[in-house]
N, C-alpha and C. Protein backbone atom coordinates (compact mmCIF):
# COMPACT_ATOMS: atom_id res chain seq x y z
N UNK A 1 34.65 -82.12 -101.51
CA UNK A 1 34.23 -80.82 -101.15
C UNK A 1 32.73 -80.78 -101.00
N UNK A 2 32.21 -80.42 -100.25
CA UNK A 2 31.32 -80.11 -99.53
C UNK A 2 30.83 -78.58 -99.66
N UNK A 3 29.67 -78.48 -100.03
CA UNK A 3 29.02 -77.35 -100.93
C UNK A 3 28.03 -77.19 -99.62
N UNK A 4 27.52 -75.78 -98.86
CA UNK A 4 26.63 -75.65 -98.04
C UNK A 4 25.33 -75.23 -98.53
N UNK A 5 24.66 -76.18 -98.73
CA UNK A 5 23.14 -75.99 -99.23
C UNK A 5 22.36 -75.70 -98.27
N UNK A 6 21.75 -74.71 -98.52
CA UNK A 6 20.32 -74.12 -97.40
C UNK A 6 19.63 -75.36 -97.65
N UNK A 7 19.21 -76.00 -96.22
CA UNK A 7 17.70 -76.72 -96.04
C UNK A 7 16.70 -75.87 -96.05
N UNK A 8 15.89 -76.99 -96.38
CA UNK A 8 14.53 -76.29 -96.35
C UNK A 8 14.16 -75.95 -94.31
N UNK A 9 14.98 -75.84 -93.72
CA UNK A 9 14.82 -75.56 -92.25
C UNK A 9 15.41 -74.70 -92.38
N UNK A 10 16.84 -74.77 -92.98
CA UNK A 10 17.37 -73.42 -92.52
C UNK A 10 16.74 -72.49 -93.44
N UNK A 11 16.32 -72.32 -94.99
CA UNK A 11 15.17 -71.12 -95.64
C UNK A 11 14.36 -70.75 -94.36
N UNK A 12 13.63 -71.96 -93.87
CA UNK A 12 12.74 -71.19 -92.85
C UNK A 12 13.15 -70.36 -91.54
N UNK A 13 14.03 -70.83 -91.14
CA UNK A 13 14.65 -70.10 -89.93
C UNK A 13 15.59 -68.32 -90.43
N UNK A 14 15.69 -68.51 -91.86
CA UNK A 14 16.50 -67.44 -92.16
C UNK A 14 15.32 -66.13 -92.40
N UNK A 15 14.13 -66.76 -93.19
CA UNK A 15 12.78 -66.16 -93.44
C UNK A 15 12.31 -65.49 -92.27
N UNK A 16 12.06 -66.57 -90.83
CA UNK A 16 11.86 -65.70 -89.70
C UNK A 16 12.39 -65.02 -89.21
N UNK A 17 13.79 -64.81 -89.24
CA UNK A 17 14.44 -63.70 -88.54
C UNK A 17 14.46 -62.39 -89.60
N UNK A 18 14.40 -62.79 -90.89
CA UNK A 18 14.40 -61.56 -91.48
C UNK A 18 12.65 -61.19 -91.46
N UNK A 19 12.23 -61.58 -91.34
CA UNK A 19 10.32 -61.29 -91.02
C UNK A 19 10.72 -60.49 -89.60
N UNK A 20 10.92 -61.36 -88.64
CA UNK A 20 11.17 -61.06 -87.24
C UNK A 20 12.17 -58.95 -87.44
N UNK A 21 13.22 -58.95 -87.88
CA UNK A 21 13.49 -58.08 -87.87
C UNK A 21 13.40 -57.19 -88.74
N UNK A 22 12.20 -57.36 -90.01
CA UNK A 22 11.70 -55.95 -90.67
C UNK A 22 10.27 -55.52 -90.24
N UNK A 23 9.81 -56.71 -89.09
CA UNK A 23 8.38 -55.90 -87.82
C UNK A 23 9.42 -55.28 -87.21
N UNK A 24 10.82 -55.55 -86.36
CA UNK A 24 11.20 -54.67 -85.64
C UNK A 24 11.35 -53.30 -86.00
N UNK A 25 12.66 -53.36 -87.32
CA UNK A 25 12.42 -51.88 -87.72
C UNK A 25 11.03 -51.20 -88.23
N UNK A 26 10.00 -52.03 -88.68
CA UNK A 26 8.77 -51.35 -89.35
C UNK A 26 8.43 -50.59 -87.62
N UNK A 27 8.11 -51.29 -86.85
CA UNK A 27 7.63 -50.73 -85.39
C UNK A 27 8.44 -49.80 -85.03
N UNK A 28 10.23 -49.88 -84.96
CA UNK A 28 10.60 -48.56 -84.50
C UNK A 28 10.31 -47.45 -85.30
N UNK A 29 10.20 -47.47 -86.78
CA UNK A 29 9.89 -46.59 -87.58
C UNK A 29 8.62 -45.86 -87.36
N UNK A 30 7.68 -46.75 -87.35
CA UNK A 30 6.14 -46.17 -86.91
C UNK A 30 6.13 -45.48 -85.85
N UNK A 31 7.02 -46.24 -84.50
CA UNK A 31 6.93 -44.71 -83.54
C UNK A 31 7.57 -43.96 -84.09
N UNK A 32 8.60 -43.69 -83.85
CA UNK A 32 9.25 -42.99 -84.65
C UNK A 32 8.70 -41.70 -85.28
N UNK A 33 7.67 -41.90 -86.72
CA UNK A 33 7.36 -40.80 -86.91
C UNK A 33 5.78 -40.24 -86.30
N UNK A 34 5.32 -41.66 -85.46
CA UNK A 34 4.22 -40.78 -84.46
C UNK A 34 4.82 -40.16 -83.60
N UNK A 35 6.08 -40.50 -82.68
CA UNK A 35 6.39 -39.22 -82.31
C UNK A 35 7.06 -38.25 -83.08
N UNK A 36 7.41 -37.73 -83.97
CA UNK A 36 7.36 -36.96 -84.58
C UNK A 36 6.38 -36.15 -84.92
N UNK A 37 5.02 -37.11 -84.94
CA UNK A 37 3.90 -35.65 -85.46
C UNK A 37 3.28 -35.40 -84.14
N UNK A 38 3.36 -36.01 -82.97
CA UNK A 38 2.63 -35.85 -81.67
C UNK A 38 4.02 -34.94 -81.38
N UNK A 39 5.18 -34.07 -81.69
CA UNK A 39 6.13 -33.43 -81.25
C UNK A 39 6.03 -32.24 -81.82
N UNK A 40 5.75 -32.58 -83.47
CA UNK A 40 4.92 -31.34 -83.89
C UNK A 40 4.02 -30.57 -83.51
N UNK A 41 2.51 -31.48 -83.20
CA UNK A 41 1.96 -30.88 -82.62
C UNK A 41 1.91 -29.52 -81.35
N UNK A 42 2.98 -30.98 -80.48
CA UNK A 42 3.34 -29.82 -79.25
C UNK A 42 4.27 -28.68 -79.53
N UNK A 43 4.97 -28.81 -80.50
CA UNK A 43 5.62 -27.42 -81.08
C UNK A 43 4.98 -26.21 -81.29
N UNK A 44 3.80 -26.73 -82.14
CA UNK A 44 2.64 -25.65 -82.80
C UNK A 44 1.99 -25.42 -81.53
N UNK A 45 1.23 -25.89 -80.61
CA UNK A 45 0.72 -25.70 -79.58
C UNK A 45 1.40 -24.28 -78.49
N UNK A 46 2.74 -25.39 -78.99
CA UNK A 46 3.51 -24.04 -77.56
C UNK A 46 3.78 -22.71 -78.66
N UNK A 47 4.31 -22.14 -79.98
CA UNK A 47 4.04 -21.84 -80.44
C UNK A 47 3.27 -20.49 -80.34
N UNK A 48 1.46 -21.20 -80.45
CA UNK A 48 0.62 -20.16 -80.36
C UNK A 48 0.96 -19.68 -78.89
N UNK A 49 0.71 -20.65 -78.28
CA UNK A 49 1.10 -20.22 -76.96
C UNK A 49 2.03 -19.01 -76.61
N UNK A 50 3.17 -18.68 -77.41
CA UNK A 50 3.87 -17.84 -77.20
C UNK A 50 3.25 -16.59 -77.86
N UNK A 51 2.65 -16.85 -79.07
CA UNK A 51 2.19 -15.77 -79.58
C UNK A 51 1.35 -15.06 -78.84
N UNK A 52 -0.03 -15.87 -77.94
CA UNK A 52 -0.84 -15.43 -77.31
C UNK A 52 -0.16 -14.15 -75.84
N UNK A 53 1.25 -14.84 -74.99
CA UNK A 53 1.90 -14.35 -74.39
C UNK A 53 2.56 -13.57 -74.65
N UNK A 54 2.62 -12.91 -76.26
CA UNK A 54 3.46 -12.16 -76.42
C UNK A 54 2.38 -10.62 -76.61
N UNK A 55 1.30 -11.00 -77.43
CA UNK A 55 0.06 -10.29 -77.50
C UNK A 55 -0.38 -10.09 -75.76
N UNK A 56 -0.21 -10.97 -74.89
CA UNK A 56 -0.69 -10.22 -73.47
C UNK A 56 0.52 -9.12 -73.37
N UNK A 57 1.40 -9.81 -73.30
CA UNK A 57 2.88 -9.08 -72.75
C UNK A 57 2.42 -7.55 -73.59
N UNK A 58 2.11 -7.14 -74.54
CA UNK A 58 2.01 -6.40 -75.45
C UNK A 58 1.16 -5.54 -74.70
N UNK A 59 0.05 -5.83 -74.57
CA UNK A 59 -1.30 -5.48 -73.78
C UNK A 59 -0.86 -4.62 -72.50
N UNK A 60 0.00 -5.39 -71.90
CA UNK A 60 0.16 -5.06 -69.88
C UNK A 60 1.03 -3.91 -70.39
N UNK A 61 2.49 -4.06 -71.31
CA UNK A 61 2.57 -2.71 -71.29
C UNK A 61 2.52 -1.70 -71.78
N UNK A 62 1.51 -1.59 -72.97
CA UNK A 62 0.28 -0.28 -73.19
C UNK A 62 -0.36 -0.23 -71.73
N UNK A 63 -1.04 -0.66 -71.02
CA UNK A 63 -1.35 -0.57 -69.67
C UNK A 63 -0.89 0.27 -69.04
N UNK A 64 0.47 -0.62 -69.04
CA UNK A 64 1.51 0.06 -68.16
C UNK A 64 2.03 1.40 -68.36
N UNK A 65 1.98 1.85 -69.74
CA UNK A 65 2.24 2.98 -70.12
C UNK A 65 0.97 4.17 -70.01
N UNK A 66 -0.75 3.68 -69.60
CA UNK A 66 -1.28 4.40 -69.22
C UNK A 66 -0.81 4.79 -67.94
N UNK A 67 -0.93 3.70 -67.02
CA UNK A 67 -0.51 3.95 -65.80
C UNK A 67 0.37 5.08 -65.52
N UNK A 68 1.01 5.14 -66.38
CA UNK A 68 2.34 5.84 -65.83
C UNK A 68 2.16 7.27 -66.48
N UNK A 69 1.23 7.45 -67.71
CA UNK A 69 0.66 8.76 -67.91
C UNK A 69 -0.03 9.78 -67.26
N UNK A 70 0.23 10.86 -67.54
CA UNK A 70 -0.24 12.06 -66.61
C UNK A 70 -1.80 12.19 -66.78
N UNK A 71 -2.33 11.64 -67.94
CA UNK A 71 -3.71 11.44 -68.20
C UNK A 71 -4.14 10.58 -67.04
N UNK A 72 -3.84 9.48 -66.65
CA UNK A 72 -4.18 8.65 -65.75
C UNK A 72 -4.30 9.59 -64.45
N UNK A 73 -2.89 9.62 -64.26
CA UNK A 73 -2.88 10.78 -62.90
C UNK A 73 -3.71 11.67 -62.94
N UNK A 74 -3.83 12.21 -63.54
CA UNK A 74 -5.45 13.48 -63.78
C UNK A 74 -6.46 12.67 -63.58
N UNK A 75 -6.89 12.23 -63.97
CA UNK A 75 -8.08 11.53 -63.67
C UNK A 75 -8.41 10.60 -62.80
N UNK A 76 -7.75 9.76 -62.01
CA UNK A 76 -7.62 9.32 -60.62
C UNK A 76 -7.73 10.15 -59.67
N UNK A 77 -6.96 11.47 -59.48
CA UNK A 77 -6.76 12.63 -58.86
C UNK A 77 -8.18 13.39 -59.10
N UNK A 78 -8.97 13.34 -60.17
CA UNK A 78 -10.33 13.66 -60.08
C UNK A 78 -11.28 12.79 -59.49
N UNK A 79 -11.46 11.58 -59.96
CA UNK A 79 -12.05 10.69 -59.28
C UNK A 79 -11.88 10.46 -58.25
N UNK A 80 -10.88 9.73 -57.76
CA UNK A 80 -11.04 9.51 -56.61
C UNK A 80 -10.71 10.28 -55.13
N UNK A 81 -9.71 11.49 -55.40
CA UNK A 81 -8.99 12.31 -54.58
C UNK A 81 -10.20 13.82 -54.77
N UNK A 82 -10.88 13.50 -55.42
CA UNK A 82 -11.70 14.79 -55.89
C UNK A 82 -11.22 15.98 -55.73
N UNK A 83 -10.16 16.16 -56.64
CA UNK A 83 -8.86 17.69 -56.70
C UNK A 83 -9.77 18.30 -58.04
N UNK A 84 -9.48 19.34 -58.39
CA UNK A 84 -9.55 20.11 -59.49
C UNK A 84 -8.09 20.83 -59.93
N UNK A 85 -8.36 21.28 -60.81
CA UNK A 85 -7.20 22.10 -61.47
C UNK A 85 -7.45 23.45 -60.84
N UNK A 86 -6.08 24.59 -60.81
CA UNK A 86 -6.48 25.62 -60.33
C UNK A 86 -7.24 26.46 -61.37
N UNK A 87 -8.61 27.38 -60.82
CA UNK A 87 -9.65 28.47 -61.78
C UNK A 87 -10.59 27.21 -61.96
N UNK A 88 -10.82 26.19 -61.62
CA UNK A 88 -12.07 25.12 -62.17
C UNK A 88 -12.88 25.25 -60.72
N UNK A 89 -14.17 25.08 -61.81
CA UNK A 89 -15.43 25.02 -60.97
C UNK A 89 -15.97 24.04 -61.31
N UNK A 90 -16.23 23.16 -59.80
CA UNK A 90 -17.11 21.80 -60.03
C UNK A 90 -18.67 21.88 -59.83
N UNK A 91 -19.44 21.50 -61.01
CA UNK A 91 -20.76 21.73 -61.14
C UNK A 91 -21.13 20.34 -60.52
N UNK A 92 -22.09 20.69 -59.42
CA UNK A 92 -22.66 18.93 -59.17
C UNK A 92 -24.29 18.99 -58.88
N UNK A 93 -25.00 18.36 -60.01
CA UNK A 93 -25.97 17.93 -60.38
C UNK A 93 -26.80 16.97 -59.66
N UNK A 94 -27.82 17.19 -58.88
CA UNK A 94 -28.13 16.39 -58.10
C UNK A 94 -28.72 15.22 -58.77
N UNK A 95 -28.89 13.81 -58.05
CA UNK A 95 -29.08 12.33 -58.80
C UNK A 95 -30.84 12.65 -59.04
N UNK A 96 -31.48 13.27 -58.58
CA UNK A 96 -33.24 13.77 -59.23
C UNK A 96 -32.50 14.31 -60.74
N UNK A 97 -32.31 15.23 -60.65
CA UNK A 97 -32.18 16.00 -62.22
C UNK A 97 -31.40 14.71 -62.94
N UNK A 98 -30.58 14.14 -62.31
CA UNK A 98 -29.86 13.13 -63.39
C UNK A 98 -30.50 12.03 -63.95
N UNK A 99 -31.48 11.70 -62.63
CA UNK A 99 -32.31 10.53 -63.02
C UNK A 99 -33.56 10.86 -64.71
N UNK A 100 -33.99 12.22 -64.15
CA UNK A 100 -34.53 12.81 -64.59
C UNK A 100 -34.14 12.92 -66.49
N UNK A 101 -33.03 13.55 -66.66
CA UNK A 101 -32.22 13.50 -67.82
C UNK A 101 -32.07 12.09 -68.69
N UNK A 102 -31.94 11.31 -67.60
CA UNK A 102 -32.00 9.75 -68.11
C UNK A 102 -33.04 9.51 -68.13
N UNK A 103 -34.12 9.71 -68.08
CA UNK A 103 -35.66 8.70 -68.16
C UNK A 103 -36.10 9.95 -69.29
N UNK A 104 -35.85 10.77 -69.91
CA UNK A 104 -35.83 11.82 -71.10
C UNK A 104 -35.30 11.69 -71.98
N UNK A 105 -33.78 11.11 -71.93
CA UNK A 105 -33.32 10.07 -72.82
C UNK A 105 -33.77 9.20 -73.49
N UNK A 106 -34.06 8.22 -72.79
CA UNK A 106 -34.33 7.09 -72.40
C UNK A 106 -35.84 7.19 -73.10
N UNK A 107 -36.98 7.66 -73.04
CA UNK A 107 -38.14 8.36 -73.62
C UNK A 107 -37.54 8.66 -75.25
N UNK A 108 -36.61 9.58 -75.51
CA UNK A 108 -36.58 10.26 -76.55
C UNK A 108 -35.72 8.73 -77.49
N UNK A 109 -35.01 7.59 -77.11
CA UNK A 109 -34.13 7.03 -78.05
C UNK A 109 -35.48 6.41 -77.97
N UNK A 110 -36.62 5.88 -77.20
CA UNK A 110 -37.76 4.77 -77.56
C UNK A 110 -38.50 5.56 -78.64
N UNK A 111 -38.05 6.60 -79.13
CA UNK A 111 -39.52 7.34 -79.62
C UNK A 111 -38.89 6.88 -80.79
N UNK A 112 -37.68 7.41 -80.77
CA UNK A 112 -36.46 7.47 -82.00
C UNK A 112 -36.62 5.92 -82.97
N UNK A 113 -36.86 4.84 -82.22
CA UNK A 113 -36.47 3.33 -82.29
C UNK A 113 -38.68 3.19 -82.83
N UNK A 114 -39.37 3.87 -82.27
CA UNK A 114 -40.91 2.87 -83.08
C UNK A 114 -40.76 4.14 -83.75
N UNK A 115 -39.77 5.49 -84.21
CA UNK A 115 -40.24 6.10 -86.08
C UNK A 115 -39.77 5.08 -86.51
N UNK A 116 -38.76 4.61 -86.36
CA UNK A 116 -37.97 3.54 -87.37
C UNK A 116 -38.75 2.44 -87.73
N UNK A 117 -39.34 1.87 -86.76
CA UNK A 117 -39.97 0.64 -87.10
C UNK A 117 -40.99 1.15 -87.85
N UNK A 118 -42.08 2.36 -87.71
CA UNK A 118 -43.04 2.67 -88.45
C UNK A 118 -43.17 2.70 -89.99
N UNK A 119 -41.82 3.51 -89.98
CA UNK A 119 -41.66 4.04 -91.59
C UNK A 119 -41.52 2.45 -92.63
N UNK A 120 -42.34 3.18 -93.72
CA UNK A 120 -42.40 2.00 -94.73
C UNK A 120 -41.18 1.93 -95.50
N UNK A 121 -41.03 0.93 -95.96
CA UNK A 121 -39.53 0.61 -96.50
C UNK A 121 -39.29 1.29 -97.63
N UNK A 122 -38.10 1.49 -98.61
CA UNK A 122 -38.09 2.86 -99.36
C UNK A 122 -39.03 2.60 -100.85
N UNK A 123 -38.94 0.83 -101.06
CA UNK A 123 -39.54 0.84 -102.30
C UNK A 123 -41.31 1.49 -102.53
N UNK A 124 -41.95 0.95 -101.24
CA UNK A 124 -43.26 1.68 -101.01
C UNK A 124 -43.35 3.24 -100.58
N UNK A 125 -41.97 3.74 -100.22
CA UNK A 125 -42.30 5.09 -100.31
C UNK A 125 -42.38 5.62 -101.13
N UNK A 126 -41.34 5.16 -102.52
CA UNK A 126 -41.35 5.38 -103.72
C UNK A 126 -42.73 4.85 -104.47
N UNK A 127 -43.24 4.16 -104.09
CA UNK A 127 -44.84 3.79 -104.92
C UNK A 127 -45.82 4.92 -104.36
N UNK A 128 -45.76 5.48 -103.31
CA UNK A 128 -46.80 6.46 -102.73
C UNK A 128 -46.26 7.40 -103.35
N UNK A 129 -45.32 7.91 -103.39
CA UNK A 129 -44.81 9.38 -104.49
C UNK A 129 -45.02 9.02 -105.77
N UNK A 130 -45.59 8.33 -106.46
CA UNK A 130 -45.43 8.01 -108.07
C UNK A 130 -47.29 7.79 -107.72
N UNK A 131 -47.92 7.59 -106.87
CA UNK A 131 -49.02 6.83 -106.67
C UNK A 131 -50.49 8.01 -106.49
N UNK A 132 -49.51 8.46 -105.40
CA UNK A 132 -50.48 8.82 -104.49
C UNK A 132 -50.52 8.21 -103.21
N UNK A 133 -50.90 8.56 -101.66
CA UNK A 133 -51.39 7.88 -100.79
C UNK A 133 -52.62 7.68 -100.54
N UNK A 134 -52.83 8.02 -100.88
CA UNK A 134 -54.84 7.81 -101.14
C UNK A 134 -55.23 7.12 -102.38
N UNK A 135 -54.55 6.48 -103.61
CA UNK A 135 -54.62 5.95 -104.44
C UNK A 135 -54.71 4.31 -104.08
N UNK A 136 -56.05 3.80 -104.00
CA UNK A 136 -56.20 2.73 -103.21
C UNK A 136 -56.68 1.61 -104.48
N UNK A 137 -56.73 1.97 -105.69
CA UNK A 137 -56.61 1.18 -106.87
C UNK A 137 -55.23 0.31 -107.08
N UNK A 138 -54.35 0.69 -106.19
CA UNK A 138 -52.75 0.38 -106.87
C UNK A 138 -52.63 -0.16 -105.27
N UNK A 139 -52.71 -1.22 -105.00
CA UNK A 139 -52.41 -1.76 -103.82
C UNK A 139 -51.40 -3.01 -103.71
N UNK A 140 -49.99 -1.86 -103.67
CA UNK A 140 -48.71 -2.47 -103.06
C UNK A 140 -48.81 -3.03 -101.61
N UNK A 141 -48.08 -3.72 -101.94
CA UNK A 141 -47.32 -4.42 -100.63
C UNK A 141 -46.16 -5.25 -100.90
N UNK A 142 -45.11 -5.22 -100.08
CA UNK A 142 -43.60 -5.06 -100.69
C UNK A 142 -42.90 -5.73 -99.17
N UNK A 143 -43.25 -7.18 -98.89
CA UNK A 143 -42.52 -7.62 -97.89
C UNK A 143 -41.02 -8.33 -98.39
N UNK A 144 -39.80 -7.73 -97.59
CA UNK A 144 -38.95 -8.22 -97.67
C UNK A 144 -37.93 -9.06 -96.65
């Protein structure tokens, strides 16, 4: 009787195929779960994607629901059809007086904008009320 002893050729030939086929499965495995996270990705991607389309979709019809309001219609119908309601009187202001109104504005918010910058900040207003403003012995200055 005859006993089948592994050679030392056949150890080696049995070694390479099992080497040989745990790179194969290691490699299908590795794609495998790169595609898996490159599938994820595109999941999450499309995803927002829908969310973003669902937030437009959302958008167009609030839109759409101005559109279709009588507010809209009124005011198109003023603008551009230049209708009034019945008993209304249209006041129209010539572009001198308007220009006019705007450069008076326009004057009064610049005046508005250097008090602001002028005025001293509150801690030195509070030192001139405890002080004096003419009290030139006590010389604050309070940059912040």
């Amino acid at each position: 009787m005859m006993r089948f002893l592994p050679t030392s050729n056949s150890k080696k030939i049995i070694l390479i195929v099992v080497f040989i086929l745990g790179a194969f499965i290691s490699i299908n495995l590795a794609r495998v779960v790169f595609l898996n996270i490159e599938n994820e990705n595109r999941l999450s991607q499309r995803r927002n994607e829908v969310l973003g389309l669902e937030e437009e979709v959302g958008d167009l019809e609030n839109q759409l629901e101005y559109y279709r309001s009588n507010e809209f219609l009124e005011k198109e119908a003023r603008d551009k059809l230049q209708m009034v309601k019945p008993n209304e009187t249209i006041i129209v202001i010539p572009e001198e007086i308007q220009k006019e109104i705007q450069k008076e504005a326009d004057e009064a918010n610049n005046q508005t904008q250097e008090q602001k910058v002028d005025t001293d900040n509150n801690l030195e207003q509070w030192v001139q009320l405890f002080f004096g403003e003419n009290n030139h012995q006590w010389n604050f200055r309070f940059d912040f």
